[in-house]
Protein backbone atom coordinates (compact mmCIF):
# COMPACT_ATOMS: atom_id res chain seq x y z
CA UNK A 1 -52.49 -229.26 4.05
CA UNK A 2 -50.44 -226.91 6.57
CA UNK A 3 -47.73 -224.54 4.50
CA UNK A 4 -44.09 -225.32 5.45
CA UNK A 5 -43.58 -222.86 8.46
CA UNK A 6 -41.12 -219.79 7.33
CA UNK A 7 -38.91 -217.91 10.02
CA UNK A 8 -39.12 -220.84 12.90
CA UNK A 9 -35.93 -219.54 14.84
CA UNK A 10 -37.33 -218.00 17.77
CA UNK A 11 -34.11 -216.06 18.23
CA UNK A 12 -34.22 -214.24 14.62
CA UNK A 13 -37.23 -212.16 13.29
CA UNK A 14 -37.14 -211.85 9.79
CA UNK A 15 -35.14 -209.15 8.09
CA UNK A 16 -36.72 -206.90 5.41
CA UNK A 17 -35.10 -208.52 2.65
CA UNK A 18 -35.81 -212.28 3.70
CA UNK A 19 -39.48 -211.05 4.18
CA UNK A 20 -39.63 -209.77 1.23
CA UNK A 21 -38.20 -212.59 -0.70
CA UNK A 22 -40.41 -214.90 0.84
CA UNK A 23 -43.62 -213.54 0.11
CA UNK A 24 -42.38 -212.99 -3.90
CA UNK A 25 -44.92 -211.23 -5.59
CA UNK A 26 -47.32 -210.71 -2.47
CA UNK A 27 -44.49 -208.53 -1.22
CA UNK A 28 -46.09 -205.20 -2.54
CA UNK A 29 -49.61 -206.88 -0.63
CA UNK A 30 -48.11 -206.64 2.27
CA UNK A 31 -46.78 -203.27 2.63
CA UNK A 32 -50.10 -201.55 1.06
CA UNK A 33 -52.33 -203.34 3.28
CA UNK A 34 -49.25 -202.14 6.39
CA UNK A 35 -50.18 -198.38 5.12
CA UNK A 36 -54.15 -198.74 4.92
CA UNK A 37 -54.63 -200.83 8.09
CA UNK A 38 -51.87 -197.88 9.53
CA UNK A 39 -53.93 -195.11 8.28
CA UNK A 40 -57.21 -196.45 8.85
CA UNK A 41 -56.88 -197.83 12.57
CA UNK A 42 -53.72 -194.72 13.77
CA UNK A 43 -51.84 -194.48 15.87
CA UNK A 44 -50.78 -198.20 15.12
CA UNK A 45 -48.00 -200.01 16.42
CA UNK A 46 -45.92 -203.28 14.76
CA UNK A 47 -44.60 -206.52 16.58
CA UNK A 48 -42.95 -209.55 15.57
CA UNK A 49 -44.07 -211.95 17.94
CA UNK A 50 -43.16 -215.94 17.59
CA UNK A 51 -46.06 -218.16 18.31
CA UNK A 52 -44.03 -221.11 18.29
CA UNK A 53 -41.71 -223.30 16.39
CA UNK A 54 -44.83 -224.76 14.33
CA UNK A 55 -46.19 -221.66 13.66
CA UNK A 56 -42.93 -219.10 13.10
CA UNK A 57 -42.86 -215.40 13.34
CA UNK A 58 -45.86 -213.24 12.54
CA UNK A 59 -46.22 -209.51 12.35
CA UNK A 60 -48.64 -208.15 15.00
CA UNK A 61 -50.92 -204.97 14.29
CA UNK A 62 -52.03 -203.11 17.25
CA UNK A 63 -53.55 -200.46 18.42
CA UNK A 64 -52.64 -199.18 22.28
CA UNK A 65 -52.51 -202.71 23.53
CA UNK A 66 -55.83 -204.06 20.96
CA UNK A 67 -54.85 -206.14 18.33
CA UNK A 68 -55.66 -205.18 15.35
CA UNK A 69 -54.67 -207.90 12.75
CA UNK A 70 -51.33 -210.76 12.36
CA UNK A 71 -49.92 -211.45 9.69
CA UNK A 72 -47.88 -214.33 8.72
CA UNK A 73 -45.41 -214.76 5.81
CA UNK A 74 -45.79 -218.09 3.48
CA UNK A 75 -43.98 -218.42 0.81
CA UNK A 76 -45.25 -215.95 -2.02
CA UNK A 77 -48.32 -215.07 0.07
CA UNK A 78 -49.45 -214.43 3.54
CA UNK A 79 -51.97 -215.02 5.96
CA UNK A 80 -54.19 -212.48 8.08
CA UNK A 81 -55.47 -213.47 11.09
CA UNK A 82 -57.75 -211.78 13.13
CA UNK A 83 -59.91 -212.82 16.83
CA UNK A 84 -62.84 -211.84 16.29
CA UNK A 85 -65.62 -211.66 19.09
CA UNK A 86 -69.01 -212.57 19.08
CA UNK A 87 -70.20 -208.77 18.45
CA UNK A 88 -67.50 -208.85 15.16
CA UNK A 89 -68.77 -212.50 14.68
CA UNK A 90 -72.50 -210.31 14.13
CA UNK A 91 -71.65 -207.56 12.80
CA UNK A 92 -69.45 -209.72 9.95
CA UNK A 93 -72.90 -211.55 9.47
CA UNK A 94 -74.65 -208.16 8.69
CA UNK A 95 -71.95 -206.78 6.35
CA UNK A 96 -71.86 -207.34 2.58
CA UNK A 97 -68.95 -209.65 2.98
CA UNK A 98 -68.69 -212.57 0.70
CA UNK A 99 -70.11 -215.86 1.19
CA UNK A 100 -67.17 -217.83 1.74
CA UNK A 101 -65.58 -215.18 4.26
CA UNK A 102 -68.56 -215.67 6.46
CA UNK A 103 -68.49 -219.23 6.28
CA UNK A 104 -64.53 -218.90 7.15
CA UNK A 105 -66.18 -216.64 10.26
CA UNK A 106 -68.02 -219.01 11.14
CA UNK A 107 -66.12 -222.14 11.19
CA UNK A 108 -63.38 -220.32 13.01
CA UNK A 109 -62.00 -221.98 15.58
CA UNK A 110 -63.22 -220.70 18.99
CA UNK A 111 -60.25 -219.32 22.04
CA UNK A 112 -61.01 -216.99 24.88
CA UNK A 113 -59.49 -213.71 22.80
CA UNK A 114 -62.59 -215.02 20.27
CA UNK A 115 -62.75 -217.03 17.05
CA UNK A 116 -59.62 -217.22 15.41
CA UNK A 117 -60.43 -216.01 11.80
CA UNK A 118 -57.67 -216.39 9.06
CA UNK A 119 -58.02 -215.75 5.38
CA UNK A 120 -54.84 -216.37 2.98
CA UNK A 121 -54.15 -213.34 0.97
CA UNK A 122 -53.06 -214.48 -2.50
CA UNK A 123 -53.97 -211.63 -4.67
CA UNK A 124 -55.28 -207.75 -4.46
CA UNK A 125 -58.33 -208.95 -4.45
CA UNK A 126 -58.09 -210.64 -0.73
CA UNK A 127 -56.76 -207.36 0.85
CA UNK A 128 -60.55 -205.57 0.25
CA UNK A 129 -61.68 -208.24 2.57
CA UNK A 130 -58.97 -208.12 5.16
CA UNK A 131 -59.52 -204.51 5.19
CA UNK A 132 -63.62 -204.88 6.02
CA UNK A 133 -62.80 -207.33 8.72
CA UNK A 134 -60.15 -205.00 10.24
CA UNK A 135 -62.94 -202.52 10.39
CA UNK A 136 -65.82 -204.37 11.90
CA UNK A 137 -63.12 -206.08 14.42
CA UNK A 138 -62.15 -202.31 15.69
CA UNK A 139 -65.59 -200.93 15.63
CA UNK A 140 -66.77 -204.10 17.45
């Protein structure tokens, strides 16, 4: 089942306080795991970029011109996305991650940037994990 797409008007980002609305109680998620990616992966950069009417606006994480990580409001939670190449892809098969990331890892879809990893971040306990992939993606 896809999520009903938030912030699908290509001509309006979301504002602070619609964001923030929107992702409810994930709201405070989202801005600590802003400030640890941030501090972990500096100097970082952030873009709202639209990927489409069926997709909405996500928040891109970069570094220079590398991606770091996406993420994507839902409502009251948010998805991080990450492309992950095939030395990540290894290196995320070496790591202490959990079983079920992995087997997110590697049922990824496949695109030329890499496999297109996404885990939903519900609670505090999902940002440990987006935090480990952001650091095997930039050290890979």
């Amino acid at each position: 089942m896809n999520p009903r797409v938030l912030f699908d008007d290509k001509a309006k980002p979301p504002a602070e306080s619609e964001l923030t609305k929107a992702l409810g109680p994930t709201s405070s998620l989202w801005d600590g795991l802003k400030q640890r990616i941030a501090a972990a992966h500096a100097p970082l950069d952030e873009e709202w970029v639209f990927s489409g009417k069926n997709y909405g606006w996500s928040l891109r994480l970069k570094q220079k011109k590398r991606a770091v990580l996406y993420l994507s409001p839902k409502e009251g939670w948010f998805r991080a996305s990450f492309a992950f190449g095939e030395k990540a892809v290894q290196a995320a098969r070496e790591s202490d991650l959990p079983a079920p990331v992995l087997t997110i890892i590697e049922q990824a879809p496949r695109f030329a940037e890499g496999r297109g990893v996404r885990i939903e971040v519900r609670s505090r306990k999902d940002i440990g994990v987006v935090e480990k992939l952001a650091a095997i993606k930039m050290a890979n």
